[in-house]
N, C-alpha and C. Protein backbone atom coordinates (compact mmCIF):
# COMPACT_ATOMS: atom_id res chain seq x y z
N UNK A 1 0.85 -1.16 0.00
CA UNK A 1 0.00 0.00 0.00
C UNK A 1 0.91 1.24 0.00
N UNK A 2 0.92 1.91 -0.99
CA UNK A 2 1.28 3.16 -0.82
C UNK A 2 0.76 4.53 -0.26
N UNK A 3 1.53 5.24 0.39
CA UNK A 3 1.41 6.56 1.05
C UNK A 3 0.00 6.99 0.22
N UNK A 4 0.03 7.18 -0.68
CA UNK A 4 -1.44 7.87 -1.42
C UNK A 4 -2.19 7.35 -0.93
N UNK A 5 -2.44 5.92 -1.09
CA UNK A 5 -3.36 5.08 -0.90
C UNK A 5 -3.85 5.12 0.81
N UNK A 6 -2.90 4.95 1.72
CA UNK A 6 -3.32 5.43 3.01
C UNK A 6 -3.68 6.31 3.46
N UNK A 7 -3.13 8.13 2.72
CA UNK A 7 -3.75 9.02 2.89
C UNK A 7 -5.40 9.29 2.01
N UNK A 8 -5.55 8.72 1.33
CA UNK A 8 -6.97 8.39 0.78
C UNK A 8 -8.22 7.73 1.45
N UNK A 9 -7.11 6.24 2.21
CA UNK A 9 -8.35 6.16 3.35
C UNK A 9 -8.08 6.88 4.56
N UNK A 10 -7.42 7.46 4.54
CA UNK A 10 -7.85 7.98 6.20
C UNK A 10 -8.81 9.40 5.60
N UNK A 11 -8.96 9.48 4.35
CA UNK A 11 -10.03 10.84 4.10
C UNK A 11 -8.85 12.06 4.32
N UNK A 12 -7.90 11.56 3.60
CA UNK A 12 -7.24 13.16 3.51
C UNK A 12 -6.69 13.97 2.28
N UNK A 13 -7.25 13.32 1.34
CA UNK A 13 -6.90 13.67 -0.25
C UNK A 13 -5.44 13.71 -0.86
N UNK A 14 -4.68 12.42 0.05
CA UNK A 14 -3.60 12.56 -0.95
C UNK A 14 -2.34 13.85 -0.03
N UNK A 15 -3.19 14.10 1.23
CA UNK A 15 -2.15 15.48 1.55
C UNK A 15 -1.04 14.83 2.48
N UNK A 16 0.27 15.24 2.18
CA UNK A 16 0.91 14.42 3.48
C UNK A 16 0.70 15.14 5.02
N UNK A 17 1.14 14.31 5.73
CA UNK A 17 0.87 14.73 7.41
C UNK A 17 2.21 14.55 7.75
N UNK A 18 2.71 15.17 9.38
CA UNK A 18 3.41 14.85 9.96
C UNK A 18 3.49 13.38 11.11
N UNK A 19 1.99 13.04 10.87
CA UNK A 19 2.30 11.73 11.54
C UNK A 19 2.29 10.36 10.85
N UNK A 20 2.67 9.66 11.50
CA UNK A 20 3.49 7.94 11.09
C UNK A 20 1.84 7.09 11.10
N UNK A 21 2.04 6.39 9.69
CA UNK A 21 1.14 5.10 9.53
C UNK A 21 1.80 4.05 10.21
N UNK A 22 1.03 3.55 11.52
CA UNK A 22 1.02 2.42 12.12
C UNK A 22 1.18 1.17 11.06
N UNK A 23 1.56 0.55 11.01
CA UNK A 23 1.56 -0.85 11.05
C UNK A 23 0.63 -1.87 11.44
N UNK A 24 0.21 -2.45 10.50
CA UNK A 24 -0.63 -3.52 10.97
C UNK A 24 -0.58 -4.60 11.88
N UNK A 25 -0.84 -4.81 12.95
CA UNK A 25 -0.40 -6.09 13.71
C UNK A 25 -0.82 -7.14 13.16
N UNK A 26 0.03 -8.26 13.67
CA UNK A 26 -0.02 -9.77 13.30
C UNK A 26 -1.39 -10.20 14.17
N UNK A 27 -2.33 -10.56 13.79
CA UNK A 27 -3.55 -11.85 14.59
C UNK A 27 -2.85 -12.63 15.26
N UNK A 28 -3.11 -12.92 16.97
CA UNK A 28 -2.48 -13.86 17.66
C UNK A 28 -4.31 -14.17 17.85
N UNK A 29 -4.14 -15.45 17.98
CA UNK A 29 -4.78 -17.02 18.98
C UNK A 29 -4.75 -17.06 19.74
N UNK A 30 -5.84 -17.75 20.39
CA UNK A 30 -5.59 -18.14 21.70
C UNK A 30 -5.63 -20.13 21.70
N UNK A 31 -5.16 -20.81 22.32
CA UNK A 31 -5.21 -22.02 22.41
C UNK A 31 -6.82 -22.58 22.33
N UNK A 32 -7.86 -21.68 23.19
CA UNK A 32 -9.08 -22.21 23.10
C UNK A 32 -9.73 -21.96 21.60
N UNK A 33 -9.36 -20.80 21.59
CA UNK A 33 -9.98 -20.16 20.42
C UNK A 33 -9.49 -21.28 18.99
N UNK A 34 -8.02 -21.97 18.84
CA UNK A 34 -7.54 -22.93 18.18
C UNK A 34 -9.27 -24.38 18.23
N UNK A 35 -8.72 -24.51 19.30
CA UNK A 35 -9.26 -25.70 19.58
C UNK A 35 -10.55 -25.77 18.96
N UNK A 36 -11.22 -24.35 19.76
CA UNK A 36 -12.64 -24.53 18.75
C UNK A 36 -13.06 -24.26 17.39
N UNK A 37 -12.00 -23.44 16.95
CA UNK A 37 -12.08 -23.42 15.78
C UNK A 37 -11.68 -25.08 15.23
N UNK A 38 -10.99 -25.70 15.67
CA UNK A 38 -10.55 -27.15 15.07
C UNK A 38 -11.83 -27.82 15.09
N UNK A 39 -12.72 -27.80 16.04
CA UNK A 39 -13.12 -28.75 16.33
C UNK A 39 -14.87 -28.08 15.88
N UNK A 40 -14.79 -27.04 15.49
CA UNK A 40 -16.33 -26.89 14.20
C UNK A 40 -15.64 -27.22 12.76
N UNK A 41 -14.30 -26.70 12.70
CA UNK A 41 -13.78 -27.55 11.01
C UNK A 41 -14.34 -28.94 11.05
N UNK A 42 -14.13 -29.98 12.18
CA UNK A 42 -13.77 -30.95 11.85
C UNK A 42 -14.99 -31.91 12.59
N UNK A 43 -16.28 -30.99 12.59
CA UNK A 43 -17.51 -31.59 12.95
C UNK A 43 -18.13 -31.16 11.62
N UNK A 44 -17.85 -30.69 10.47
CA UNK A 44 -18.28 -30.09 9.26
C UNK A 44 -17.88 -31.70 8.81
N UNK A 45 -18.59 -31.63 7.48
CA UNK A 45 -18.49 -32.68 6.43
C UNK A 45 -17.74 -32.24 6.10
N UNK A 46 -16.68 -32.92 5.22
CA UNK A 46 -15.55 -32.82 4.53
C UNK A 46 -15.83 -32.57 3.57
N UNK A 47 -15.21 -31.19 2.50
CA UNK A 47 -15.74 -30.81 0.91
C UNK A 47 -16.88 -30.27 0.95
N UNK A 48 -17.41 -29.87 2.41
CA UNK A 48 -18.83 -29.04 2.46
C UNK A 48 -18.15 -27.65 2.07
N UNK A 49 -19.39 -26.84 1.38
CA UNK A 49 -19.23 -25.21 1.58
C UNK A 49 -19.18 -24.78 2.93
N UNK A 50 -19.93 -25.28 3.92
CA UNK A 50 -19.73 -25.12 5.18
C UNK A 50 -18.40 -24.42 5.97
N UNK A 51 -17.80 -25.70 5.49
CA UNK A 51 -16.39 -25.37 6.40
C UNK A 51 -15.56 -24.10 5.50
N UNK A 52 -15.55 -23.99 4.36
CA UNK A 52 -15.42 -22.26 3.62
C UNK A 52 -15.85 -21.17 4.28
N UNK A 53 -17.44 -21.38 4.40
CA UNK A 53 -17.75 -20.42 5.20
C UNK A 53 -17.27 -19.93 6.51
N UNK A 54 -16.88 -21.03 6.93
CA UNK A 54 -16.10 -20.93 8.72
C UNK A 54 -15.32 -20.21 8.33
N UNK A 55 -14.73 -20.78 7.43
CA UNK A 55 -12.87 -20.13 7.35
C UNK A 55 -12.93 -18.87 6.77
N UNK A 56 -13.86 -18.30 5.96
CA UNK A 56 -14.61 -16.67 5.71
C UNK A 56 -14.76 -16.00 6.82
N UNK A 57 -15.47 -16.29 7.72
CA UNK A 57 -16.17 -15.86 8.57
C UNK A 57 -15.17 -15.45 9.28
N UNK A 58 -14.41 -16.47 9.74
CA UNK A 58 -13.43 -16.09 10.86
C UNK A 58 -12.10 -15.41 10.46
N UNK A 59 -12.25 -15.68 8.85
CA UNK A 59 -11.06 -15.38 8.39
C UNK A 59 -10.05 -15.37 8.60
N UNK A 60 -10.11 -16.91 7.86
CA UNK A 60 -8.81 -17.83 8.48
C UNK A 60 -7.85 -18.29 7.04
N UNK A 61 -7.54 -19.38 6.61
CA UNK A 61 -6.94 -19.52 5.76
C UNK A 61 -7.20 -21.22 6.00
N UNK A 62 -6.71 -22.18 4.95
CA UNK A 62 -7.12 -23.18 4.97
C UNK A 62 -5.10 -23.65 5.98
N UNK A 63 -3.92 -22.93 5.47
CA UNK A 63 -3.14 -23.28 6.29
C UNK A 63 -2.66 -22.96 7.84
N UNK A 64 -3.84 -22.10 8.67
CA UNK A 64 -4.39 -22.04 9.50
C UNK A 64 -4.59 -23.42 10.55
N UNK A 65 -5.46 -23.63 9.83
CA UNK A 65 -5.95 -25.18 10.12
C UNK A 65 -4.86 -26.26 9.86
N UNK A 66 -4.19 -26.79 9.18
CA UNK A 66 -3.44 -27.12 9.13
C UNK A 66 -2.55 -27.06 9.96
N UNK A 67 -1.92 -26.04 9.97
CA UNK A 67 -0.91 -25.62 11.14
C UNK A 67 -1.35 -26.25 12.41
N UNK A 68 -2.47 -25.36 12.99
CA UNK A 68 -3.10 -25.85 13.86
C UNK A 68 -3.34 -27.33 14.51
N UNK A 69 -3.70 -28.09 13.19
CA UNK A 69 -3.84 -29.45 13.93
C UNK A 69 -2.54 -29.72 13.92
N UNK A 70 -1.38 -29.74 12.96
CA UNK A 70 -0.28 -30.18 13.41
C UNK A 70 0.44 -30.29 14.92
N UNK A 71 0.08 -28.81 15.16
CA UNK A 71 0.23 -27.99 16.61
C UNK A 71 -0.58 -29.70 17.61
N UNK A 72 -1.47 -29.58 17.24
CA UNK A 72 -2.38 -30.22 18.45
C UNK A 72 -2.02 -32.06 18.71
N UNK A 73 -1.10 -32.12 16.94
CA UNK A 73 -1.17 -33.88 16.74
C UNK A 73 0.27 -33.51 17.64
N UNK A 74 1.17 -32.80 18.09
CA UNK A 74 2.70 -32.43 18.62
C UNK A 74 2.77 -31.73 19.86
N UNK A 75 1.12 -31.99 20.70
CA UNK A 75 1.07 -31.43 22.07
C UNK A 75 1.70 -30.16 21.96
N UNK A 76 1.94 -29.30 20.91
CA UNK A 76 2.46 -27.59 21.23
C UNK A 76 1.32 -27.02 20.89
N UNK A 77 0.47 -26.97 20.95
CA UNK A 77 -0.96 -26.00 20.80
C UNK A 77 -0.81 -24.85 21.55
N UNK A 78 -0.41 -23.66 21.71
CA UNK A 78 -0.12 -22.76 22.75
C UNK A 78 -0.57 -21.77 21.63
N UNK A 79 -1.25 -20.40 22.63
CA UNK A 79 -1.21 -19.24 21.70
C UNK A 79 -0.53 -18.52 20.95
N UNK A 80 -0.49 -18.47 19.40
CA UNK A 80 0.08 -18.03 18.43
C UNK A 80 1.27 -17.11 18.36
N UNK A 81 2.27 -17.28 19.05
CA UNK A 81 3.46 -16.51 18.26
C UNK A 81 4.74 -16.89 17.79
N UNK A 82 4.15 -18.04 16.88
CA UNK A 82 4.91 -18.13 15.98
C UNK A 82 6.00 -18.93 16.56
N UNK A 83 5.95 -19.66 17.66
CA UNK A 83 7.09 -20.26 18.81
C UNK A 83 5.90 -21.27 19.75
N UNK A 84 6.50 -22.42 19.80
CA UNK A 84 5.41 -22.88 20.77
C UNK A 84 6.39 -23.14 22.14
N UNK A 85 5.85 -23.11 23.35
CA UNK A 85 6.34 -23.09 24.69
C UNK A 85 6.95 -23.96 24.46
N UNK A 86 8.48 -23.73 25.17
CA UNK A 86 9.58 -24.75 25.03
C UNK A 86 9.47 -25.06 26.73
N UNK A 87 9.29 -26.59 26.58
CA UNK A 87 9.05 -27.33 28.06
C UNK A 87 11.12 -28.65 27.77
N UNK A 88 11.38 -28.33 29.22
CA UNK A 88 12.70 -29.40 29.16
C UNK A 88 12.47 -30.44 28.77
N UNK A 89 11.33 -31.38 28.58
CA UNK A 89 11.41 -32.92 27.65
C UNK A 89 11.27 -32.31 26.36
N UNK A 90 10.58 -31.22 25.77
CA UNK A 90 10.59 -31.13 24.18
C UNK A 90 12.71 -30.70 24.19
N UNK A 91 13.36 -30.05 25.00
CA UNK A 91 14.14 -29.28 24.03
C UNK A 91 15.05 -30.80 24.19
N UNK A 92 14.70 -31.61 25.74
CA UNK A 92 15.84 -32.91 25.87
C UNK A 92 15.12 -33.82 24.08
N UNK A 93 13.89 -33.89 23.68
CA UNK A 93 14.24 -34.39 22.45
C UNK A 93 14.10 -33.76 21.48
N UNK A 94 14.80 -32.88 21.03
CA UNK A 94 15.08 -32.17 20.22
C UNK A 94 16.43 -31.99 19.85
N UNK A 95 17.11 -32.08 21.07
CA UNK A 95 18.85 -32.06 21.21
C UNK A 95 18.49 -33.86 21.20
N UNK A 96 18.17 -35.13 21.69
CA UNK A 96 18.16 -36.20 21.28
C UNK A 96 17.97 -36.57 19.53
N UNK A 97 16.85 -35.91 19.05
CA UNK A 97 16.85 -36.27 18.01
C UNK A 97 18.13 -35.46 16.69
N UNK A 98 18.39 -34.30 17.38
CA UNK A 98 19.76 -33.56 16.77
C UNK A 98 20.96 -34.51 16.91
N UNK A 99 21.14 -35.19 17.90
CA UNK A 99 22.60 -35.70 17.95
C UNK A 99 22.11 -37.33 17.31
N UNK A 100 21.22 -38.17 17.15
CA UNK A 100 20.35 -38.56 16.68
C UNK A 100 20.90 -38.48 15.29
N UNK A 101 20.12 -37.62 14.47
CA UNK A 101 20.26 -37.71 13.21
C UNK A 101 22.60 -36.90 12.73
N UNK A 102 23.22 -36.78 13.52
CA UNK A 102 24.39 -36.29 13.56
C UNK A 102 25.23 -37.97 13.24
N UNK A 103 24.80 -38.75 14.36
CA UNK A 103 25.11 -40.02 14.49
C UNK A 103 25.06 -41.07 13.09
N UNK A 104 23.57 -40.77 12.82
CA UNK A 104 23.35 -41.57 11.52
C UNK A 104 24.07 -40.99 10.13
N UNK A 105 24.69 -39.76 10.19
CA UNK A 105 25.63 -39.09 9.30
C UNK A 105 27.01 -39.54 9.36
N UNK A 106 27.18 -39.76 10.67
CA UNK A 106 28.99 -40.46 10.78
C UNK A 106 28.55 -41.83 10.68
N UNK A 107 27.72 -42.29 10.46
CA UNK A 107 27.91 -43.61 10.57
C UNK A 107 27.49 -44.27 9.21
N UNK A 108 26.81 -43.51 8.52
CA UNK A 108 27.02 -43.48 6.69
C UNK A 108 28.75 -42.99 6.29
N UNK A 109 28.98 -42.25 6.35
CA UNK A 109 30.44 -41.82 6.42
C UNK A 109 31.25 -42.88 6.91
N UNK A 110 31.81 -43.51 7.88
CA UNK A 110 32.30 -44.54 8.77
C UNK A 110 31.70 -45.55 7.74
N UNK A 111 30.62 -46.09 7.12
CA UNK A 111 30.45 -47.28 6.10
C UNK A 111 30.70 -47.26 4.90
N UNK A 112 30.84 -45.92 4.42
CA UNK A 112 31.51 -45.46 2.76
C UNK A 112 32.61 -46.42 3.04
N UNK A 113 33.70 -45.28 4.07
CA UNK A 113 35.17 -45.36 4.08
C UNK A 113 35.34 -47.44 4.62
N UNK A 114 34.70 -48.14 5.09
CA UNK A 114 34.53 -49.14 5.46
C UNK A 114 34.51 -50.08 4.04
N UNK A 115 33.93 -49.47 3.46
CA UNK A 115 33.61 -50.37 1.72
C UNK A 115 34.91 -49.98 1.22
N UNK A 116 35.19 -48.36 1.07
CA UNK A 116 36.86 -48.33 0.63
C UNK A 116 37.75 -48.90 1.05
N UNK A 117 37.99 -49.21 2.16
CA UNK A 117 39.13 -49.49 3.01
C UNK A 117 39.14 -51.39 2.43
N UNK A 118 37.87 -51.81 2.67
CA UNK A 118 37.71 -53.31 1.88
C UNK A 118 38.15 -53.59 0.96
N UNK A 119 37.99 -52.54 0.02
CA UNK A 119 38.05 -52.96 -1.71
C UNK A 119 39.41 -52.68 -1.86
N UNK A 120 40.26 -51.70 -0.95
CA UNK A 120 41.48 -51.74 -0.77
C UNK A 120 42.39 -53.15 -0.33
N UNK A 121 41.83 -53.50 0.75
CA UNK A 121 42.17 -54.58 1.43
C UNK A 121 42.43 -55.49 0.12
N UNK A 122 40.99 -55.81 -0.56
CA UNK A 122 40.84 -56.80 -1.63
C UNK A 122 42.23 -56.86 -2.57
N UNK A 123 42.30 -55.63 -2.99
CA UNK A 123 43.57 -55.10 -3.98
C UNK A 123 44.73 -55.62 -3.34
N UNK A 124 45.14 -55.29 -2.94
CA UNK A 124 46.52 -55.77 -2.12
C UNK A 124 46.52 -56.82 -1.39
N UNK A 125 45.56 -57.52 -0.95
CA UNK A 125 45.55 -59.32 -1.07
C UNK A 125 46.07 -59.72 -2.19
N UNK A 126 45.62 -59.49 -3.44
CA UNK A 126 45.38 -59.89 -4.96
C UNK A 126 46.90 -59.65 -5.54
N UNK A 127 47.12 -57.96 -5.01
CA UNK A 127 48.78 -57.95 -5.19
C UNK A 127 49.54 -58.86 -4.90
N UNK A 128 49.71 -58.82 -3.45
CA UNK A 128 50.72 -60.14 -2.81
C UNK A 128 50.28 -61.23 -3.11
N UNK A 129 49.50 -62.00 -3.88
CA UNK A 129 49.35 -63.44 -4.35
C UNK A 129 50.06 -63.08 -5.49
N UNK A 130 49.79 -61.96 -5.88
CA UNK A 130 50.62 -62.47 -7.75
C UNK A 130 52.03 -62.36 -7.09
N UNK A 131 52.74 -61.00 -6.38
CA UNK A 131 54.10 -61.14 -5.65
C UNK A 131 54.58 -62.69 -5.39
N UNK A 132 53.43 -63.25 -4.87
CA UNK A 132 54.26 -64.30 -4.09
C UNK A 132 54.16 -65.65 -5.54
N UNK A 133 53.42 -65.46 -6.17
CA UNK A 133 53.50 -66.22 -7.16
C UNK A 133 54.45 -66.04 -8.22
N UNK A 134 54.91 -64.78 -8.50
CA UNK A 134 56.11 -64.50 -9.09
C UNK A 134 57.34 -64.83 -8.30
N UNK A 135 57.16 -64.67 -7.12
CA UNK A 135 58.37 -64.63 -6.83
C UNK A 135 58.80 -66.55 -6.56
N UNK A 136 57.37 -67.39 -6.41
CA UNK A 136 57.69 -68.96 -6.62
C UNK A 136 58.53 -69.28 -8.18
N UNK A 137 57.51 -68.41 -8.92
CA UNK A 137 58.25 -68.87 -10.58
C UNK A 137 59.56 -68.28 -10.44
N UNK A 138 60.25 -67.25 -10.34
CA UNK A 138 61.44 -66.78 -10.31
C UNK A 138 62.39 -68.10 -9.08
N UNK A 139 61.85 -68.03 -8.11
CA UNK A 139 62.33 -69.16 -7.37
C UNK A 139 62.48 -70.20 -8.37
N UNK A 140 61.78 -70.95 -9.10
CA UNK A 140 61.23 -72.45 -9.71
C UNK A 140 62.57 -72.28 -11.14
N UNK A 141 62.32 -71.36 -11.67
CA UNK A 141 63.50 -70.74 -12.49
C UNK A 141 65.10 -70.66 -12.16
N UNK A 142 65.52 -70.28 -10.83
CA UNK A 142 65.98 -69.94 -10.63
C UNK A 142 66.89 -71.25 -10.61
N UNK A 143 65.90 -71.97 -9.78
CA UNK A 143 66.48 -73.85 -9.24
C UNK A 143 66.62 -74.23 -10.61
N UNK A 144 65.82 -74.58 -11.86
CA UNK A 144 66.16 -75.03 -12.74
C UNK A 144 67.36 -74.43 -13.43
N UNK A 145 67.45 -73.48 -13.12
CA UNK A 145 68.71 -72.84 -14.14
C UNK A 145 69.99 -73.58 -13.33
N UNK A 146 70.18 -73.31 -11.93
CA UNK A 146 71.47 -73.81 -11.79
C UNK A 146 71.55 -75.41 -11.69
N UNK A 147 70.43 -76.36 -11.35
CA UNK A 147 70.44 -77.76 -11.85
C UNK A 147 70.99 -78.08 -13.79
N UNK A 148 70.51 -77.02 -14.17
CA UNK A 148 70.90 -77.34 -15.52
C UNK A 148 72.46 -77.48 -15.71
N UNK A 149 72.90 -76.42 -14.84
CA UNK A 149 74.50 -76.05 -15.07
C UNK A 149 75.40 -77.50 -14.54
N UNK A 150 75.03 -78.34 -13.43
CA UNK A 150 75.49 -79.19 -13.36
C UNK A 150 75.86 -80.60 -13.86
């Protein structure tokens, strides 16, 4: 919205002023107010106009609701700002599931280098058999040559 446009609705023709256009605040929730709103969505038929109308009425948004039940299926349902109350078992699994998924990263890593280190292994088994097999024929050679000389 531009300056014109705000001085137009406040009924002032476009004139500037010396005072400041507020800002619109953000809509906060309340947990009850969630709840009941969840719980006329979800006493509505599904694909009714009905539940449109709710979400008109109250003027909501369909990811509103969404949000919302997520909130409610994750016990954080708390009033809206954008943060739900951090209680010590959510943040103990949160730092569990952080070091958690850290773990399952070194330990893909740790099984790469585990397959390399194998296929290495493999190689240089394979080396030292031919080594040692050359070095029987050079041996086997070696005996025949000086048996010959005698």
């Amino acid at each position: 919205m531009t300056l014109a446009d705000q001085a137009a609705m406040s009924g002032q023709n476009g004139q500037a002023t010396d005072k400041q256009v507020s800002r619109p605040t953000r809509r906060t929730f309340t947990a009850a107010y969630k709840a009941r709103i969840l719980a006329a969505f979800d006493a509505l038929p599904e694909g009714s106009s009905e539940r449109g109308a709710l979400m008109r009425r109250e003027r909501l948004y369909h990811s509103h609701i969404e949000h919302w039940r997520k909130q409610q299926e994750n016990g954080t349902l708390a009033s809206s700002t954008g943060k739900p109350k951090k209680d010590t078992e959510s943040e103990e699994l949160a730092r569990l599931r952080a070091e958690n998924k850290k773990l399952k990263a070194d330990a893909a890593k740790l099984e790469a280098k585990n397959e390399k280190l194998t296929s290495e292994l493999g190689k240089t088994k394979t080396a030292l058999n031919i080594a040692g097999k050359a070095f029987a024929l050079l041996d086997d050679i070696s005996r025949s040559a000086d048996s010959d000389e005698t």
